[in-house]
PDB file of N, CA and C in Angstrom:
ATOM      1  N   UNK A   1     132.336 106.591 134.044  1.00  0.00           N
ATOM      2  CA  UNK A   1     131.474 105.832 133.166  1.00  0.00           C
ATOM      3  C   UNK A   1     130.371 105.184 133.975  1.00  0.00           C
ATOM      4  N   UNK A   2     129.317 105.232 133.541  1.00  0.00           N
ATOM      5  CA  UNK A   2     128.154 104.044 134.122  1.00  0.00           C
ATOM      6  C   UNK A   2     127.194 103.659 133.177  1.00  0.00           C
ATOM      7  N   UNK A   3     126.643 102.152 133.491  1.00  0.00           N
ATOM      8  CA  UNK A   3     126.713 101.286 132.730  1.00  0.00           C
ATOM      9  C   UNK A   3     124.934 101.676 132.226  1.00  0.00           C
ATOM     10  N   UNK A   4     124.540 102.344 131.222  1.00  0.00           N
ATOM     11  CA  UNK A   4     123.496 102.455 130.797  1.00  0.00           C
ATOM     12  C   UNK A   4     122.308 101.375 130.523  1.00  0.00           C
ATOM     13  N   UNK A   5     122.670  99.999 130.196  1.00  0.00           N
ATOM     14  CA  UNK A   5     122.273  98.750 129.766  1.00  0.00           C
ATOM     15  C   UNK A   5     122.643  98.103 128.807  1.00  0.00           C
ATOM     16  N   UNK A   6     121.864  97.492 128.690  1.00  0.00           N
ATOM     17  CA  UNK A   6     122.663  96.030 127.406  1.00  0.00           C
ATOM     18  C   UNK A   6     121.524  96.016 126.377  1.00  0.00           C
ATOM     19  N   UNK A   7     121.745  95.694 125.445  1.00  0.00           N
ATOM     20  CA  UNK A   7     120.818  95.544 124.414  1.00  0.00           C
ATOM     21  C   UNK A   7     120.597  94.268 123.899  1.00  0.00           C
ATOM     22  N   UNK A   8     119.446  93.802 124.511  1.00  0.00           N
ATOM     23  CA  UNK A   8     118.683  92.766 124.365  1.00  0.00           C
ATOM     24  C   UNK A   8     119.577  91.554 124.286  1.00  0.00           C
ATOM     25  N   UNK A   9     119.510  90.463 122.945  1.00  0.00           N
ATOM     26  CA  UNK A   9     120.022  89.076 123.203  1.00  0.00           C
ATOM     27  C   UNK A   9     121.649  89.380 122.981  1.00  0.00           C
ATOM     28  N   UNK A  10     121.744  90.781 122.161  1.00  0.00           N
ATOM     29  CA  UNK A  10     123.104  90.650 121.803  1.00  0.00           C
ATOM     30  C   UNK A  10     124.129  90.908 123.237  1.00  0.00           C
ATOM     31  N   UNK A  11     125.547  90.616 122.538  1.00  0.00           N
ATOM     32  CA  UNK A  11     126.538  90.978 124.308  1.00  0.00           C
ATOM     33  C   UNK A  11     127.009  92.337 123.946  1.00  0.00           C
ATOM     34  N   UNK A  12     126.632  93.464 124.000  1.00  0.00           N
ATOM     35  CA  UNK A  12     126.795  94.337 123.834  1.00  0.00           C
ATOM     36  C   UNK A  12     126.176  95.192 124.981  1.00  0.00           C
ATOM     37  N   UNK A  13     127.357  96.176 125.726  1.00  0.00           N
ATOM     38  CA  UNK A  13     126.656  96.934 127.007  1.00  0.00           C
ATOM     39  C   UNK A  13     126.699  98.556 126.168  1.00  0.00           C
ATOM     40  N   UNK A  14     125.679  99.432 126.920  1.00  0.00           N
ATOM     41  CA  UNK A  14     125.864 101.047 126.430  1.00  0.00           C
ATOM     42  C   UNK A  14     126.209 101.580 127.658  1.00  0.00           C
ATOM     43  N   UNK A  15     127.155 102.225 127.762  1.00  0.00           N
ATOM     44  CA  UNK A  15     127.906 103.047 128.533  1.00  0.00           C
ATOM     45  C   UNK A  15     128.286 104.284 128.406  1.00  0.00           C
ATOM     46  N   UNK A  16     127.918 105.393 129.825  1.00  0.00           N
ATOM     47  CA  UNK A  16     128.186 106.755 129.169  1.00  0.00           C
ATOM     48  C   UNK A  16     129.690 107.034 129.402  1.00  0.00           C
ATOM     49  N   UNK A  17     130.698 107.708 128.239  1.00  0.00           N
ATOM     50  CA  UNK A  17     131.961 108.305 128.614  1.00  0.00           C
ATOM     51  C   UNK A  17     132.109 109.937 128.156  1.00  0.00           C
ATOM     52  N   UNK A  18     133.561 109.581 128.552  1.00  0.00           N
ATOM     53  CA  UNK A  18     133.840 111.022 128.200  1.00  0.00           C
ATOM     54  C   UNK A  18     135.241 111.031 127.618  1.00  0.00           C
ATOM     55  N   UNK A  19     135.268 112.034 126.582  1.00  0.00           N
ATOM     56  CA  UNK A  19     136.314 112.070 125.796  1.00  0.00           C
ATOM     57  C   UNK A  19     136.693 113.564 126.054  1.00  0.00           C
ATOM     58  N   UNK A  20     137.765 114.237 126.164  1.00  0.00           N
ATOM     59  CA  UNK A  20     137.985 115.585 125.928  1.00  0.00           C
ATOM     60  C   UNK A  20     137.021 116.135 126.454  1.00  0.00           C
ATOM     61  N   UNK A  21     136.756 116.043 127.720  1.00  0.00           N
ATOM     62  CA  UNK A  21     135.418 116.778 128.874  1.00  0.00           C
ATOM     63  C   UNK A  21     134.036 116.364 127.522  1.00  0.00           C
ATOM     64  N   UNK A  22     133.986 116.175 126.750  1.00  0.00           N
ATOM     65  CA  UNK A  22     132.474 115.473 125.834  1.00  0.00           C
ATOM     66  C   UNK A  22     131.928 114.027 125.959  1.00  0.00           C
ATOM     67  N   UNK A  23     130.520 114.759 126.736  1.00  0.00           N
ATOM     68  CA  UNK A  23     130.095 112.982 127.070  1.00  0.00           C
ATOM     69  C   UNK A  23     129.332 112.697 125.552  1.00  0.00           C
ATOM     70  N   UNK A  24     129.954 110.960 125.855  1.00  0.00           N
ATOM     71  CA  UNK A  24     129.406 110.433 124.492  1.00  0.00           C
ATOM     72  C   UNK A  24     129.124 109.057 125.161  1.00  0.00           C
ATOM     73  N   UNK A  25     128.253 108.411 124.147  1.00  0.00           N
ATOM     74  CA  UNK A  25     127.476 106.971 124.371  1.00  0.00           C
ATOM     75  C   UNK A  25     128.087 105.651 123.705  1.00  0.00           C
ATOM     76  N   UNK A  26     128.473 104.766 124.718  1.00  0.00           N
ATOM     77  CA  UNK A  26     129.727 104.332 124.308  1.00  0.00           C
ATOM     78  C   UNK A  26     129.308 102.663 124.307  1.00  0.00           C
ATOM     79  N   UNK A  27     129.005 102.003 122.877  1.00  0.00           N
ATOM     80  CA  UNK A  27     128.867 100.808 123.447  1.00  0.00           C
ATOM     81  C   UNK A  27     129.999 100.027 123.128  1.00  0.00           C
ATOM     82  N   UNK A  28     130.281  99.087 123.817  1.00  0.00           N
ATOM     83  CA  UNK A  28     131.134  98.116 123.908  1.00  0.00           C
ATOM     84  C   UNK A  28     130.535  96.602 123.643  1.00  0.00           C
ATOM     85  N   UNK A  29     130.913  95.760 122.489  1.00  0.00           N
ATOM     86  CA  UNK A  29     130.302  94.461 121.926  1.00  0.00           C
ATOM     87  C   UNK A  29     131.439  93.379 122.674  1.00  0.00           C
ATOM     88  N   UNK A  30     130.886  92.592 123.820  1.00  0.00           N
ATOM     89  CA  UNK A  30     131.733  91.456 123.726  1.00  0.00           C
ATOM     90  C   UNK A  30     132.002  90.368 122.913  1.00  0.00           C
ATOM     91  N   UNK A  31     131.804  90.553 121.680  1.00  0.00           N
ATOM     92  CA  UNK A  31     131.824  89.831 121.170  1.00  0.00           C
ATOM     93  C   UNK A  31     132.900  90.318 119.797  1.00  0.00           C
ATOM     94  N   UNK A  32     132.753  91.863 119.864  1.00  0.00           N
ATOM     95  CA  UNK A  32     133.711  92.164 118.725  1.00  0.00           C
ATOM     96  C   UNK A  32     135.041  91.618 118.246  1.00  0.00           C
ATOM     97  N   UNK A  33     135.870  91.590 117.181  1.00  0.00           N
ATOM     98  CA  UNK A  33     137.276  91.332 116.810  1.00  0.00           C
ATOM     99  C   UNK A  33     137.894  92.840 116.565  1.00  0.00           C
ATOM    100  N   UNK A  34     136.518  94.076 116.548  1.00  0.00           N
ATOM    101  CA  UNK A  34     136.881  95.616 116.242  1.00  0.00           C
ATOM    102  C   UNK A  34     136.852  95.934 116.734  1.00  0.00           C
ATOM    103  N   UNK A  35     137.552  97.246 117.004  1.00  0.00           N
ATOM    104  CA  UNK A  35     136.464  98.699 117.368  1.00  0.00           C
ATOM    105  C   UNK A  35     137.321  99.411 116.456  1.00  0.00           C
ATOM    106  N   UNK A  36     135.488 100.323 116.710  1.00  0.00           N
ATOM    107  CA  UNK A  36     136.000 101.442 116.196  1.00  0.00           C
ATOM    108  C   UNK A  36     134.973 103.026 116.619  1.00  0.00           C
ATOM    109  N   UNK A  37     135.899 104.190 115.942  1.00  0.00           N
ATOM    110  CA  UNK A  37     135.210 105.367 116.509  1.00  0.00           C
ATOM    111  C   UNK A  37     134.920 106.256 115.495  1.00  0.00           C
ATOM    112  N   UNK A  38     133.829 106.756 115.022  1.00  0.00           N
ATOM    113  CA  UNK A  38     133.395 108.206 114.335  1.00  0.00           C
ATOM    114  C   UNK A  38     134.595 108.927 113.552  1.00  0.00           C
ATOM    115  N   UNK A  39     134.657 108.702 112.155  1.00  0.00           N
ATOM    116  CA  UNK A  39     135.816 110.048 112.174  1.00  0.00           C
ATOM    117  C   UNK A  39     134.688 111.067 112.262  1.00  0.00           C
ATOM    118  N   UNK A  40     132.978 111.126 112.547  1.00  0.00           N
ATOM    119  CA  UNK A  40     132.541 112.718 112.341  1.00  0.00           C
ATOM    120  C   UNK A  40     133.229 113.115 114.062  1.00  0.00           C
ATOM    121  N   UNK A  41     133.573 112.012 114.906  1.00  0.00           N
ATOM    122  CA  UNK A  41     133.697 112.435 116.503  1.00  0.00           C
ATOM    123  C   UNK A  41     135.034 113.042 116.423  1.00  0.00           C
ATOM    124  N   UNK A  42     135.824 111.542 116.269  1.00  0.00           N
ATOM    125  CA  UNK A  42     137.338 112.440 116.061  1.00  0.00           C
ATOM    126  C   UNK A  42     137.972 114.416 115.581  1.00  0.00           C
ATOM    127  N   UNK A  43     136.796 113.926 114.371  1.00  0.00           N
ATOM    128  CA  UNK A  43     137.204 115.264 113.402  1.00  0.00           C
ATOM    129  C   UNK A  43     136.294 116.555 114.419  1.00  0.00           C
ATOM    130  N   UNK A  44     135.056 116.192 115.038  1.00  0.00           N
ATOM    131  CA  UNK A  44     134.607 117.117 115.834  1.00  0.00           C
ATOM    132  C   UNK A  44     135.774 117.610 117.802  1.00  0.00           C
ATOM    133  N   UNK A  45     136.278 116.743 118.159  1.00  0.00           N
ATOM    134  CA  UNK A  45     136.928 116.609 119.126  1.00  0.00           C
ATOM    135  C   UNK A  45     138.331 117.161 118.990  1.00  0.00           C
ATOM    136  N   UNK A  46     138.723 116.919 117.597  1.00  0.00           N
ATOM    137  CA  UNK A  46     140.215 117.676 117.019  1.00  0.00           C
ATOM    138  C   UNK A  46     141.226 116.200 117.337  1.00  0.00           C
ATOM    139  N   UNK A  47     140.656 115.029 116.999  1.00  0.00           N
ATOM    140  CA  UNK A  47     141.440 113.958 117.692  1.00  0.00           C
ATOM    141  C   UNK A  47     142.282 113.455 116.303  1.00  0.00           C
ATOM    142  N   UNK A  48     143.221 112.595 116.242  1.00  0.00           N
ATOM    143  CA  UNK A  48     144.113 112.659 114.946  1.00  0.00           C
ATOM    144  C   UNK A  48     143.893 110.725 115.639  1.00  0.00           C
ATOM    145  N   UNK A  49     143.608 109.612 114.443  1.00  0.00           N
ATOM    146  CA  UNK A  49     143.816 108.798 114.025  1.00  0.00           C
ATOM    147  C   UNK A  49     144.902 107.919 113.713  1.00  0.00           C
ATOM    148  N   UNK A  50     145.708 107.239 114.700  1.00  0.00           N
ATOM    149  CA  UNK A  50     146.772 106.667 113.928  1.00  0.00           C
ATOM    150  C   UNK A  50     146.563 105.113 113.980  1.00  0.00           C
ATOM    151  N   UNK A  51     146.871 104.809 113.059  1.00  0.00           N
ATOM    152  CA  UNK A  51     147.189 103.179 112.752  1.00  0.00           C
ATOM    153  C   UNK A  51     147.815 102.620 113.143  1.00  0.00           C
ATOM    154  N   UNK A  52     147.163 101.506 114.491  1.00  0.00           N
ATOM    155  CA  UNK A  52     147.900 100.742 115.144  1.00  0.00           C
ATOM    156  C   UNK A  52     147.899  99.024 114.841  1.00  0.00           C
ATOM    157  N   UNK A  53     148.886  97.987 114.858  1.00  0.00           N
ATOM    158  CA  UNK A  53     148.666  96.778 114.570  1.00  0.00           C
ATOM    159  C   UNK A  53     147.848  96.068 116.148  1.00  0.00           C
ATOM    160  N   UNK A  54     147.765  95.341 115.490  1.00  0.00           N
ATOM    161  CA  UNK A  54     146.598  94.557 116.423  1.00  0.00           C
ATOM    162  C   UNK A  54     147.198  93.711 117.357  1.00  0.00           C
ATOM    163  N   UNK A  55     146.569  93.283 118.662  1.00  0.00           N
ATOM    164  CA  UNK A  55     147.351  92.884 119.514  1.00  0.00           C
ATOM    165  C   UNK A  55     146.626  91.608 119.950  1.00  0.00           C
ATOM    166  N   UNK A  56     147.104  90.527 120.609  1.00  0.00           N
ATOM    167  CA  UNK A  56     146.464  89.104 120.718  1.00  0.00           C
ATOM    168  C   UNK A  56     146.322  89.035 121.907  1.00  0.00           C
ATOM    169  N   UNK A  57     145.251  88.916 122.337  1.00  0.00           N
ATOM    170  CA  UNK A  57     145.236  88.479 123.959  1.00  0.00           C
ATOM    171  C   UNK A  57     144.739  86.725 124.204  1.00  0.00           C
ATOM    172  N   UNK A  58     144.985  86.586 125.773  1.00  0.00           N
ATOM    173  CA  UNK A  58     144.778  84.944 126.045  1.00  0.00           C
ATOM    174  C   UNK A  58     143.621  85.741 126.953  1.00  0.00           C
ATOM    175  N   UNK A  59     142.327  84.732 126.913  1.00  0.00           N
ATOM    176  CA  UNK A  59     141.878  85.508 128.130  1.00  0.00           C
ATOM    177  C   UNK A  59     142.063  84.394 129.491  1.00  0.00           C
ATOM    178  N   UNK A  60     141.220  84.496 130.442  1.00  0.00           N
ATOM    179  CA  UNK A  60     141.432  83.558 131.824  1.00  0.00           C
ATOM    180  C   UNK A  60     141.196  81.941 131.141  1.00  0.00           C
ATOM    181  N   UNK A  61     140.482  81.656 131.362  1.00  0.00           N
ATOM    182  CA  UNK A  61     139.561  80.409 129.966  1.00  0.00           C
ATOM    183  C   UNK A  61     140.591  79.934 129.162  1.00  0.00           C
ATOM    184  N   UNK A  62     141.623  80.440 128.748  1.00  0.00           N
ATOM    185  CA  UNK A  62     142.547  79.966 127.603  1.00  0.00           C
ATOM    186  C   UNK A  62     142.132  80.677 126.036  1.00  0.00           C
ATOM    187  N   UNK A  63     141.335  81.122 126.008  1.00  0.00           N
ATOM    188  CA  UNK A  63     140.711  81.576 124.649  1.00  0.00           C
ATOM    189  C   UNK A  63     141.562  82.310 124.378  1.00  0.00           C
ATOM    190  N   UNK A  64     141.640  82.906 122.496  1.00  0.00           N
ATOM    191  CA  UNK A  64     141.987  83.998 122.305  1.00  0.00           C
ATOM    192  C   UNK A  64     141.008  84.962 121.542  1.00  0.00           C
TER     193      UNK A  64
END
């Protein structure tokens, strides 16, 4: 992965990855409570979707 840039005031970086040898453009929001991915990517990649519950983190800071 390398880090393409950030987009402007928001905390959001663009980053290139790779999924299944397919590079794709990957941004990451620090600020999200989501993510999420393409079902047109999934369904193009042959990737199957499962429903996971959500998990709580502490970060360093004490936050969650």
């Amino acid at each position: 992965m390398g880090v393409l840039g950030s987009m402007g005031e928001y905390q959001t970086m663009k980053v290139e990855g790779k999924i299944a040898h397919v590079d794709l453009l990957v941004l990451i929001d620090s600020g999200a409570s989501h993510n999420f991915i393409s079902p047109k990517v999934t369904t193009a990649l042959g990737l199957a979707i499962t429903p996971m519950p959500s998990k709580s983190i502490k970060l360093g800071d004490g936050h969650k």
